[in-house]
PDB file of N, CA and C in Angstrom:
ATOM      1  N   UNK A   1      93.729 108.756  16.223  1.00  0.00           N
ATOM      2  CA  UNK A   1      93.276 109.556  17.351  1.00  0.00           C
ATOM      3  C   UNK A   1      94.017 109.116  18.607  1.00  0.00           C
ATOM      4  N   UNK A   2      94.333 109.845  19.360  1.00  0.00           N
ATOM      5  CA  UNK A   2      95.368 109.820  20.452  1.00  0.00           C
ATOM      6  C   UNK A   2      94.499 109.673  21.594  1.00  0.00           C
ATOM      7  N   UNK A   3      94.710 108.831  22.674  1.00  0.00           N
ATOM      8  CA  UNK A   3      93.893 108.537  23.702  1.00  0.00           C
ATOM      9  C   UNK A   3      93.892 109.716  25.036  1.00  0.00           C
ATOM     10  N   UNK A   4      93.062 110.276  25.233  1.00  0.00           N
ATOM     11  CA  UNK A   4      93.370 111.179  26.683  1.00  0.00           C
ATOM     12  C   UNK A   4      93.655 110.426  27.883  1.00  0.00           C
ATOM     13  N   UNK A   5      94.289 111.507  29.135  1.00  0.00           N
ATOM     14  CA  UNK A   5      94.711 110.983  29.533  1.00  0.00           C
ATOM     15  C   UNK A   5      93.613 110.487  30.929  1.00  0.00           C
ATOM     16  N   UNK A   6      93.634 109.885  31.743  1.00  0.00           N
ATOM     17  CA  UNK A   6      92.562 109.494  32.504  1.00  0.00           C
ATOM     18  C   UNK A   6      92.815 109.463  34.070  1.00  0.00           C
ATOM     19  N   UNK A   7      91.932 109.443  35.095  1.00  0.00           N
ATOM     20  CA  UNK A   7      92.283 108.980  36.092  1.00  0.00           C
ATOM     21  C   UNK A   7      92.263 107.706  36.762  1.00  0.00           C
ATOM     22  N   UNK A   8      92.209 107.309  37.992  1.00  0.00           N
ATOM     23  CA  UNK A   8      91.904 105.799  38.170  1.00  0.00           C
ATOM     24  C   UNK A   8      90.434 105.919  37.716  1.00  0.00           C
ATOM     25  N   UNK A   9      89.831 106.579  38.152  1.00  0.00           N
ATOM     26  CA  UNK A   9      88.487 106.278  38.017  1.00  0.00           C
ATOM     27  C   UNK A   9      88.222 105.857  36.326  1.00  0.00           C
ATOM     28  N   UNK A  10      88.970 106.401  35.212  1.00  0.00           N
ATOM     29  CA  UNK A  10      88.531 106.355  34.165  1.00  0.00           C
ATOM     30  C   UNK A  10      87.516 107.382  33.552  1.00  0.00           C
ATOM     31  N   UNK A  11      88.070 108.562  34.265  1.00  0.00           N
ATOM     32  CA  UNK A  11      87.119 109.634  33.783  1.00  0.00           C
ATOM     33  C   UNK A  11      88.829 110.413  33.164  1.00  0.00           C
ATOM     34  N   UNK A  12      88.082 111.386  31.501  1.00  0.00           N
ATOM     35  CA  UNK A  12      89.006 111.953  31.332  1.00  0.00           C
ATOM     36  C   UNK A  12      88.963 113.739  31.557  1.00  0.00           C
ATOM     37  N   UNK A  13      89.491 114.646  30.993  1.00  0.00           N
ATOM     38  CA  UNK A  13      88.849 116.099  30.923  1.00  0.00           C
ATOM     39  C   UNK A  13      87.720 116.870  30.668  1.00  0.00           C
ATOM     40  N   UNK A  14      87.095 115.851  29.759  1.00  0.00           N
ATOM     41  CA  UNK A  14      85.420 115.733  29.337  1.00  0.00           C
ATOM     42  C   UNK A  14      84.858 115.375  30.195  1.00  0.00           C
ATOM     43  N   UNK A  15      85.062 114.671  31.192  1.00  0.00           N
ATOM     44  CA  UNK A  15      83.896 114.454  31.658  1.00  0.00           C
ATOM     45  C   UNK A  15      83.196 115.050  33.123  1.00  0.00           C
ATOM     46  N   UNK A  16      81.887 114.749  33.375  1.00  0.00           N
ATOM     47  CA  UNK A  16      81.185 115.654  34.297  1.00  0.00           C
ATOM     48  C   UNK A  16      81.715 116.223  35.660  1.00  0.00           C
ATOM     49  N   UNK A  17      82.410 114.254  35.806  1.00  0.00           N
ATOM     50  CA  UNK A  17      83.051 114.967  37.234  1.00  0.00           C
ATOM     51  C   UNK A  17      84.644 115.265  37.203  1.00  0.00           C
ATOM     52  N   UNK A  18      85.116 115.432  36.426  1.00  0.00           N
ATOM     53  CA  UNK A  18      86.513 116.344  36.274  1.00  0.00           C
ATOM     54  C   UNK A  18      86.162 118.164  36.034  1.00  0.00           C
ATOM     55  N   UNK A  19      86.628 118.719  36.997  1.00  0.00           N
ATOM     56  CA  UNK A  19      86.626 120.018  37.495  1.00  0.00           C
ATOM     57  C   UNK A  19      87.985 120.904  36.776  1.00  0.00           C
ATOM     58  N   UNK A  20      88.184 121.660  35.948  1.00  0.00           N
ATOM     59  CA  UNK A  20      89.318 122.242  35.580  1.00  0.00           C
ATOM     60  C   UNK A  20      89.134 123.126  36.800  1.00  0.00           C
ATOM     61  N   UNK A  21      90.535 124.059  37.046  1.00  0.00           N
ATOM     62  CA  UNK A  21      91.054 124.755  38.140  1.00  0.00           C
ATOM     63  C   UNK A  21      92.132 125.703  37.350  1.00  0.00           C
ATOM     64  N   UNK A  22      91.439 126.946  37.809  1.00  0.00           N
ATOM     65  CA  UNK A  22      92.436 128.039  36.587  1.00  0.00           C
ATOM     66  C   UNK A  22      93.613 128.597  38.052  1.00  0.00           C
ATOM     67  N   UNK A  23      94.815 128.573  37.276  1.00  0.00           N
ATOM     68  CA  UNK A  23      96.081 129.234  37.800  1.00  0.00           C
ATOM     69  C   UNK A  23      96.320 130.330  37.492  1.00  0.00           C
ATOM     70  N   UNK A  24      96.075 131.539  38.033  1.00  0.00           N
ATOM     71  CA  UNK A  24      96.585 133.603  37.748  1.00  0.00           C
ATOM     72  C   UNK A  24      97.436 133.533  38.039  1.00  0.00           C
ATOM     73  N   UNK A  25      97.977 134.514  37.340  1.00  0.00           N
ATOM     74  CA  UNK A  25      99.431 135.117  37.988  1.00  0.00           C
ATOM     75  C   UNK A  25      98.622 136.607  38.675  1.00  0.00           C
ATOM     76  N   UNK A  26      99.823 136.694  39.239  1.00  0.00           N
ATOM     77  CA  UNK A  26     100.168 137.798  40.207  1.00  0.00           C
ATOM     78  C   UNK A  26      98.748 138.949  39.613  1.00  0.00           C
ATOM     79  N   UNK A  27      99.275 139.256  38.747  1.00  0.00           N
ATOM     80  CA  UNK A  27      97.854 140.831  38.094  1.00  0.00           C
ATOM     81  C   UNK A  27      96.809 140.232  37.739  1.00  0.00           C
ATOM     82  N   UNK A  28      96.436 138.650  37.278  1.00  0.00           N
ATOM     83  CA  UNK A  28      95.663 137.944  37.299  1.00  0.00           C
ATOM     84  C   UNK A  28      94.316 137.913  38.216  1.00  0.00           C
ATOM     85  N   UNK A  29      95.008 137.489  39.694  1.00  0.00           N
ATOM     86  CA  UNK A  29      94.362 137.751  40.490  1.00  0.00           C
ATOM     87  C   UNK A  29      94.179 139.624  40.871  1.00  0.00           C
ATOM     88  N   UNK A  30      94.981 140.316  40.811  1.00  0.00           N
ATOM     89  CA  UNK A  30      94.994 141.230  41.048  1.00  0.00           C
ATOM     90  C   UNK A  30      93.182 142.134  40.220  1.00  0.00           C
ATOM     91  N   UNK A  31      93.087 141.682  39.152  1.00  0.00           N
ATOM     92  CA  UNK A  31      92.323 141.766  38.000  1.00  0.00           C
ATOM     93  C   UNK A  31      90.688 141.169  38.250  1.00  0.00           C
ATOM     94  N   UNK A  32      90.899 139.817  38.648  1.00  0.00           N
ATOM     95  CA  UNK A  32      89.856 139.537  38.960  1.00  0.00           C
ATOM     96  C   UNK A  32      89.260 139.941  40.357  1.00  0.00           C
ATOM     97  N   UNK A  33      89.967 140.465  41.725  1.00  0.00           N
ATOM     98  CA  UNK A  33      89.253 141.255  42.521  1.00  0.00           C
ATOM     99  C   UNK A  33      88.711 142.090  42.441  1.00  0.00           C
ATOM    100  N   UNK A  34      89.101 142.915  41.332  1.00  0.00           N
ATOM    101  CA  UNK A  34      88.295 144.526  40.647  1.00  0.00           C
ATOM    102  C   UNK A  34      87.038 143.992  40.087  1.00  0.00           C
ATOM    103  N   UNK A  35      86.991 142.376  39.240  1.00  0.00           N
ATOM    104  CA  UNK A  35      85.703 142.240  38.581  1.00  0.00           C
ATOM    105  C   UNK A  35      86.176 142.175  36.913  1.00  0.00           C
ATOM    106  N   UNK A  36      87.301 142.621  36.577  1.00  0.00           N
ATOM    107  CA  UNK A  36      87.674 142.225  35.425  1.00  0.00           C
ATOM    108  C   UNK A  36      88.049 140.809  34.923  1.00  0.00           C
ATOM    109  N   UNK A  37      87.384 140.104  33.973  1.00  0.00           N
ATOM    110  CA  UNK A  37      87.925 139.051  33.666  1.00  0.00           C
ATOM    111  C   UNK A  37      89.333 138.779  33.085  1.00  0.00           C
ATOM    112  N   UNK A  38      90.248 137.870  34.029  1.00  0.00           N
ATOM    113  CA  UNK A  38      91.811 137.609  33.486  1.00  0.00           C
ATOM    114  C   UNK A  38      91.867 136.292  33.314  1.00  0.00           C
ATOM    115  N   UNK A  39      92.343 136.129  32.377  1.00  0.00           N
ATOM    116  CA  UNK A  39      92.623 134.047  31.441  1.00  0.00           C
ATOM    117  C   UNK A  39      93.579 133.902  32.241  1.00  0.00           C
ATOM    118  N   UNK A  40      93.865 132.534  32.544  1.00  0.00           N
ATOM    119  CA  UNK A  40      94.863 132.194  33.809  1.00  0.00           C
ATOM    120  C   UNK A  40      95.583 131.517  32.882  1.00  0.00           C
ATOM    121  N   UNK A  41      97.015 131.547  33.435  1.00  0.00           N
ATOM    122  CA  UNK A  41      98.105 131.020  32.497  1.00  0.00           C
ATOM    123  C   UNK A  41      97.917 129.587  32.410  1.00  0.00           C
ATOM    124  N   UNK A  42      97.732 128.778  33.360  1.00  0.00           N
ATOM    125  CA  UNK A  42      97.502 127.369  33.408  1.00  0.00           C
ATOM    126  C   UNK A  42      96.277 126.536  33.773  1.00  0.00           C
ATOM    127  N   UNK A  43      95.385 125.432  33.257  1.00  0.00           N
ATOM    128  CA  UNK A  43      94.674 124.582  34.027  1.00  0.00           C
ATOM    129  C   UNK A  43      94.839 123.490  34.243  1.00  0.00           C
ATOM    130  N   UNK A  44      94.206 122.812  35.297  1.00  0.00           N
ATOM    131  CA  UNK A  44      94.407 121.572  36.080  1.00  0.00           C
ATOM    132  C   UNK A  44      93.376 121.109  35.913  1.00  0.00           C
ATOM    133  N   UNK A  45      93.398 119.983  35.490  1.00  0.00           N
ATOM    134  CA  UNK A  45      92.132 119.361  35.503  1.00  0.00           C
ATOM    135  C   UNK A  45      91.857 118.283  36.890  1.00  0.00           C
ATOM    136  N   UNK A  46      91.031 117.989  37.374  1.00  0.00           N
ATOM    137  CA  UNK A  46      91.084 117.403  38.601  1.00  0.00           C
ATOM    138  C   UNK A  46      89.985 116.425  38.859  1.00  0.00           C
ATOM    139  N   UNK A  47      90.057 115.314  39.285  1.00  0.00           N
ATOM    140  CA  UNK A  47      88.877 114.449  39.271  1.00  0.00           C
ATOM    141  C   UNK A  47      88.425 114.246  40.481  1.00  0.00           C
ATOM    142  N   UNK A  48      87.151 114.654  40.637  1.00  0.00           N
ATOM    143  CA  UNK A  48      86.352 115.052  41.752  1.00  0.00           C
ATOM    144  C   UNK A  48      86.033 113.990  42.678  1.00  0.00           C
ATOM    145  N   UNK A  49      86.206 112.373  42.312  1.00  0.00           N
ATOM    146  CA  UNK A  49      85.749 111.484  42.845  1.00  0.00           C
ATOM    147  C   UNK A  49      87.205 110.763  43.739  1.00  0.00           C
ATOM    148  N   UNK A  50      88.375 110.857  42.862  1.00  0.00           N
ATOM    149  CA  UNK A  50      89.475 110.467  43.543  1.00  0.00           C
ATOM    150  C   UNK A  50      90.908 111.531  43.650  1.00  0.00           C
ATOM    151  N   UNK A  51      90.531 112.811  43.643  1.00  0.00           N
ATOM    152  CA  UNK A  51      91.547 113.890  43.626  1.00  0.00           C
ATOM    153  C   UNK A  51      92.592 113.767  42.988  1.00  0.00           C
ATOM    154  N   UNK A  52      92.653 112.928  41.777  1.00  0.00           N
ATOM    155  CA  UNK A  52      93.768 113.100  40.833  1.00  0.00           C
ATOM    156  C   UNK A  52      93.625 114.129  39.933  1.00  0.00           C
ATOM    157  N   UNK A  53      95.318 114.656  39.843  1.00  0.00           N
ATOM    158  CA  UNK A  53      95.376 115.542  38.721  1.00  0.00           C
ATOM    159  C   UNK A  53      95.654 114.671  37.202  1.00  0.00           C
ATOM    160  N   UNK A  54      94.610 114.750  36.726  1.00  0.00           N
ATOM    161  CA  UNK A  54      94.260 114.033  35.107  1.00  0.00           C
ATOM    162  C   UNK A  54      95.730 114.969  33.917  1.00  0.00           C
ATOM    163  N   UNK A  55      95.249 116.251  33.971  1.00  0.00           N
ATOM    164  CA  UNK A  55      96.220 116.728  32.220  1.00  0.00           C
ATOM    165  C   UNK A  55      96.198 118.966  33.459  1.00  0.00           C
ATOM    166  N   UNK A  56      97.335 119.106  32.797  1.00  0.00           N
ATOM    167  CA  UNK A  56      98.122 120.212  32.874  1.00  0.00           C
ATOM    168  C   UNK A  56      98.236 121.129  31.535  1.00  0.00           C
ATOM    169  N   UNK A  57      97.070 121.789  31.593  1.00  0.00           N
ATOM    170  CA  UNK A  57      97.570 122.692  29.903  1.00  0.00           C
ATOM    171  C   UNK A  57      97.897 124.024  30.095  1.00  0.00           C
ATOM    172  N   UNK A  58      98.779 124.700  29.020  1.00  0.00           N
ATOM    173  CA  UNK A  58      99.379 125.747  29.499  1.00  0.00           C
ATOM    174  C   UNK A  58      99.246 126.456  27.948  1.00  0.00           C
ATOM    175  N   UNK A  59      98.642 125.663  26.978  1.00  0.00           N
ATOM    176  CA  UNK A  59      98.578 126.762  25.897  1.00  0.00           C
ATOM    177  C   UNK A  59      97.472 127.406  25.789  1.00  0.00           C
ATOM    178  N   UNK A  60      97.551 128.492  25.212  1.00  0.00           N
ATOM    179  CA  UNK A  60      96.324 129.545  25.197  1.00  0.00           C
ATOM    180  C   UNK A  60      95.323 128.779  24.718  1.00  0.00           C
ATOM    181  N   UNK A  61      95.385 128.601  23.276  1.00  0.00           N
ATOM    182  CA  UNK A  61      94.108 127.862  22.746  1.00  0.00           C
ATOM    183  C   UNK A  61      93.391 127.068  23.256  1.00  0.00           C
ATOM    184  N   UNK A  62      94.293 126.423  23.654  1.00  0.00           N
ATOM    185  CA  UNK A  62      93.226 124.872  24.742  1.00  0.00           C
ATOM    186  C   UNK A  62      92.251 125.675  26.075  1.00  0.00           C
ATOM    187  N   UNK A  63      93.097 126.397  27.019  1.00  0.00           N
ATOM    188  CA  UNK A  63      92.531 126.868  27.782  1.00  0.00           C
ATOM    189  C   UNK A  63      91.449 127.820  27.503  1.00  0.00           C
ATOM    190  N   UNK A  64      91.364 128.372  26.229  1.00  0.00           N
ATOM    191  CA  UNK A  64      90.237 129.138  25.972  1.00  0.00           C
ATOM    192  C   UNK A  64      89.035 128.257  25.572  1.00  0.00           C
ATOM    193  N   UNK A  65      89.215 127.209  25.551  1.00  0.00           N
ATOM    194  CA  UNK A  65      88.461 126.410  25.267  1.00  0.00           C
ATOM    195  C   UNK A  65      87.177 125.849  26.370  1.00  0.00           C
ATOM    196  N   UNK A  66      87.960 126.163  27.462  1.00  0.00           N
ATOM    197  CA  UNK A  66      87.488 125.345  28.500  1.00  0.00           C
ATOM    198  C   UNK A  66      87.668 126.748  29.821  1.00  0.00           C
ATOM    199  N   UNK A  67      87.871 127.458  29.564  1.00  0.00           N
ATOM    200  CA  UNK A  67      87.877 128.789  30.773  1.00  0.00           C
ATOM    201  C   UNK A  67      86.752 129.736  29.951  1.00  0.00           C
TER     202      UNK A  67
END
Protein backbone atom coordinates (compact mmCIF):
# COMPACT_ATOMS: atom_id res chain seq x y z
CA UNK A 1 0.00 0.00 0.00
CA UNK A 2 1.38 3.31 -1.09
CA UNK A 3 1.43 6.13 1.44
CA UNK A 4 -0.71 9.43 0.60
CA UNK A 5 0.48 12.34 0.30
CA UNK A 6 0.20 14.78 3.40
CA UNK A 7 0.53 18.19 4.62
CA UNK A 8 2.66 19.68 7.42
CA UNK A 9 -0.04 19.24 9.52
CA UNK A 10 -0.23 15.48 8.71
CA UNK A 11 -3.60 15.47 7.45
CA UNK A 12 -4.08 13.64 4.08
CA UNK A 13 -7.20 13.89 1.33
CA UNK A 14 -9.37 11.91 3.74
CA UNK A 15 -9.39 13.82 6.13
CA UNK A 16 -12.02 16.31 7.76
CA UNK A 17 -10.11 19.28 7.44
CA UNK A 18 -8.76 18.93 3.85
CA UNK A 19 -11.29 20.73 1.53
CA UNK A 20 -11.13 19.49 -2.25
CA UNK A 21 -11.64 22.60 -4.70
CA UNK A 22 -13.13 21.75 -8.19
CA UNK A 23 -11.43 23.52 -11.38
CA UNK A 24 -14.25 24.22 -14.68
CA UNK A 25 -13.37 25.01 -17.69
CA UNK A 26 -14.71 27.69 -19.60
CA UNK A 27 -18.59 25.86 -20.38
CA UNK A 28 -18.04 24.38 -17.02
CA UNK A 29 -18.66 27.34 -15.36
CA UNK A 30 -20.72 28.51 -18.04
CA UNK A 31 -23.08 25.32 -17.06
CA UNK A 32 -23.12 25.64 -13.61
CA UNK A 33 -24.63 29.34 -13.67
CA UNK A 34 -27.74 27.93 -15.53
CA UNK A 35 -27.96 25.26 -12.52
CA UNK A 36 -26.72 22.37 -14.52
CA UNK A 37 -24.33 20.16 -12.90
CA UNK A 38 -20.62 20.17 -14.75
CA UNK A 39 -17.57 17.68 -13.33
CA UNK A 40 -14.58 19.95 -13.24
CA UNK A 41 -11.56 18.82 -15.02
CA UNK A 42 -9.29 19.06 -11.97
CA UNK A 43 -9.20 18.92 -7.95
CA UNK A 44 -7.11 20.42 -5.36
CA UNK A 45 -7.11 19.26 -2.35
CA UNK A 46 -6.28 21.87 0.30
CA UNK A 47 -5.63 21.82 3.99
CA UNK A 48 -7.70 24.08 5.86
CA UNK A 49 -5.49 24.52 8.90
CA UNK A 50 -2.16 25.44 7.04
CA UNK A 51 -3.20 26.29 3.27
CA UNK A 52 -1.22 23.66 1.68
CA UNK A 53 -1.97 22.15 -1.51
CA UNK A 54 -1.80 18.25 -0.37
CA UNK A 55 -2.52 16.06 -4.13
CA UNK A 56 -3.71 17.46 -7.71
CA UNK A 57 -6.01 14.88 -9.54
CA UNK A 58 -6.99 15.17 -12.96
CA UNK A 59 -8.43 11.71 -13.75
CA UNK A 60 -12.03 11.23 -14.13
CA UNK A 61 -12.44 8.32 -11.87
CA UNK A 62 -10.80 9.70 -8.86
CA UNK A 63 -12.59 12.93 -9.13
CA UNK A 64 -15.89 11.27 -9.35
CA UNK A 65 -15.17 9.95 -6.38
CA UNK A 66 -14.93 12.85 -4.35
CA UNK A 67 -17.06 15.67 -6.52
Amino acid sequence: MTKKPTCSCGYDRDHFMVTAEADFSTWGWFWNLFGVTAHPYRLRFICRQCSEVIEVIEDREEIRKYH
